[in-house]
N, C-alpha and C. Protein backbone atom coordinates (compact mmCIF):
# COMPACT_ATOMS: atom_id res chain seq x y z
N UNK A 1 27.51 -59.84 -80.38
CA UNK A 1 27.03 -59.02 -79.27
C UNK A 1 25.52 -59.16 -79.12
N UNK A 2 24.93 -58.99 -77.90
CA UNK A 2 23.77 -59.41 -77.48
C UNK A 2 22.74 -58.09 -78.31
N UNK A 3 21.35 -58.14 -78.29
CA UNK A 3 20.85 -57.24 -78.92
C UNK A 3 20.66 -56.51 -77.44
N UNK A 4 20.21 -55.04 -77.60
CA UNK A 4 19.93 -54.07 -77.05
C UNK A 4 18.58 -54.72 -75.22
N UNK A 5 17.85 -55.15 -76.08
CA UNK A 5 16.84 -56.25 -75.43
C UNK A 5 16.73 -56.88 -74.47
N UNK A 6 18.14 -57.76 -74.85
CA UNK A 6 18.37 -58.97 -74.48
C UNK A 6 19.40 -58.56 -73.03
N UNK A 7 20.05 -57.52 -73.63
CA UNK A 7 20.53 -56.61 -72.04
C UNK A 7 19.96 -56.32 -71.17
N UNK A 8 18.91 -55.33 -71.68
CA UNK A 8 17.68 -54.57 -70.64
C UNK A 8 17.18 -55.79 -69.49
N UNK A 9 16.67 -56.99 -70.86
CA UNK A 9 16.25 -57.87 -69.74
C UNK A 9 17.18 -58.42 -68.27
N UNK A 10 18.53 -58.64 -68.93
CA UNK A 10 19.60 -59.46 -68.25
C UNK A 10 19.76 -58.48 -66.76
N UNK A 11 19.88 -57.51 -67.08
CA UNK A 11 19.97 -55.80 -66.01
C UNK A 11 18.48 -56.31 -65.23
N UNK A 12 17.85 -56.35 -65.95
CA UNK A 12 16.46 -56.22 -64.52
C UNK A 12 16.80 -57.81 -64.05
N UNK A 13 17.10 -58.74 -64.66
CA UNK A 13 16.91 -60.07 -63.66
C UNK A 13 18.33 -59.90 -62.77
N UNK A 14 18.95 -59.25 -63.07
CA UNK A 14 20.14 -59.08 -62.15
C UNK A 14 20.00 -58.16 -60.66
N UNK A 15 19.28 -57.25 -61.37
CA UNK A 15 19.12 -55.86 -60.16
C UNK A 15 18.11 -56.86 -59.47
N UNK A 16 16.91 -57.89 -59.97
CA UNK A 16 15.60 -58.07 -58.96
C UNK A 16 16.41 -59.33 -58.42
N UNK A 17 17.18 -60.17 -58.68
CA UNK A 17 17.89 -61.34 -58.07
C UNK A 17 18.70 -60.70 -56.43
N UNK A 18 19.11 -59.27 -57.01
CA UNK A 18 20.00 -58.38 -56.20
C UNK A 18 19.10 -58.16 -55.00
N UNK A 19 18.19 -57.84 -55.25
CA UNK A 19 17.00 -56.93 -53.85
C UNK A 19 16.34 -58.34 -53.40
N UNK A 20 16.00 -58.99 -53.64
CA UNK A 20 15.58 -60.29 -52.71
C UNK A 20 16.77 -61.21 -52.22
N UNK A 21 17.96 -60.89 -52.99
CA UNK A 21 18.91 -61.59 -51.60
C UNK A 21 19.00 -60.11 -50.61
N UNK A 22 19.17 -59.08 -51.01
CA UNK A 22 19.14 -57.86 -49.78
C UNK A 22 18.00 -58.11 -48.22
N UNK A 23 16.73 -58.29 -49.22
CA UNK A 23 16.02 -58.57 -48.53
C UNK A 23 16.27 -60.11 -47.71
N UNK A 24 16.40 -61.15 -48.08
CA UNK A 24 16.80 -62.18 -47.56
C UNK A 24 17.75 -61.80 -46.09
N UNK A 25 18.75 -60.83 -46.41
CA UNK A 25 20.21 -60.65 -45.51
C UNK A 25 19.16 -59.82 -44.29
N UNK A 26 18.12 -59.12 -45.14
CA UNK A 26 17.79 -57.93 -43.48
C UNK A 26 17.02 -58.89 -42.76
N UNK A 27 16.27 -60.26 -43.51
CA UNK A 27 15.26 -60.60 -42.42
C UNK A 27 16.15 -61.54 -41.58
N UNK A 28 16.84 -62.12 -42.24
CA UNK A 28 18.05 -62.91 -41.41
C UNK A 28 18.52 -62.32 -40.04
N UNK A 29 19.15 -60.96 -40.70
CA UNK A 29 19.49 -60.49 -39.49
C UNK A 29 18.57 -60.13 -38.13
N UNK A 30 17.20 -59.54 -39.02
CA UNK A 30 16.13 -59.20 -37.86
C UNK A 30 16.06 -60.44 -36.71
N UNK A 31 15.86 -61.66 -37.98
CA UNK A 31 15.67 -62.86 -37.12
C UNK A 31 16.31 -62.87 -35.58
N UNK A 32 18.14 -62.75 -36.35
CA UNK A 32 18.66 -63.01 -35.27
C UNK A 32 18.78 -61.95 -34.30
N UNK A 33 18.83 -60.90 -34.42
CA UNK A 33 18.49 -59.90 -33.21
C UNK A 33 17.43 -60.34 -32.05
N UNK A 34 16.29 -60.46 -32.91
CA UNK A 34 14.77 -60.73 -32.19
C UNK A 34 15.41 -62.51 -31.32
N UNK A 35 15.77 -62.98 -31.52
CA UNK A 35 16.35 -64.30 -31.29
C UNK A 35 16.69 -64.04 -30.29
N UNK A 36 17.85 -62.91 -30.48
CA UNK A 36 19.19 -62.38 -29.36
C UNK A 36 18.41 -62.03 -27.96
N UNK A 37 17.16 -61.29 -28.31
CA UNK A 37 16.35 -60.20 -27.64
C UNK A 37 15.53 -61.08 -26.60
N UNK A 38 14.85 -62.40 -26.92
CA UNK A 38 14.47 -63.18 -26.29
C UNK A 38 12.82 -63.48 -26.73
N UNK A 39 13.01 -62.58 -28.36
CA UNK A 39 11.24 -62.94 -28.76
C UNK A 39 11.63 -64.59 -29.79
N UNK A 40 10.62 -65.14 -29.80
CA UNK A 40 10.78 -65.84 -30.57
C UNK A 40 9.58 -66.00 -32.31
């Protein structure tokens, strides 16, 4: 079993991998709205 540590770390590179694809998905979408909208 992994040490105590070696978790904590694994949990934060997971949760911060998590919020920059989130972020990735909202600007995507903004993109394409603003696209839709006629700004470029």
């Amino acid at each position: 079993m992994a040490p105590q540590w070696l978790r904590r770390l694994g949990w934060l590179v997971v949760l911060w991998c998590g919020g920059v694809a989130a972020l990735a998905v909202v600007a995507g979408l903004l993109r394409v709205l603003m696209h839709a909208a006629g700004m470029r």
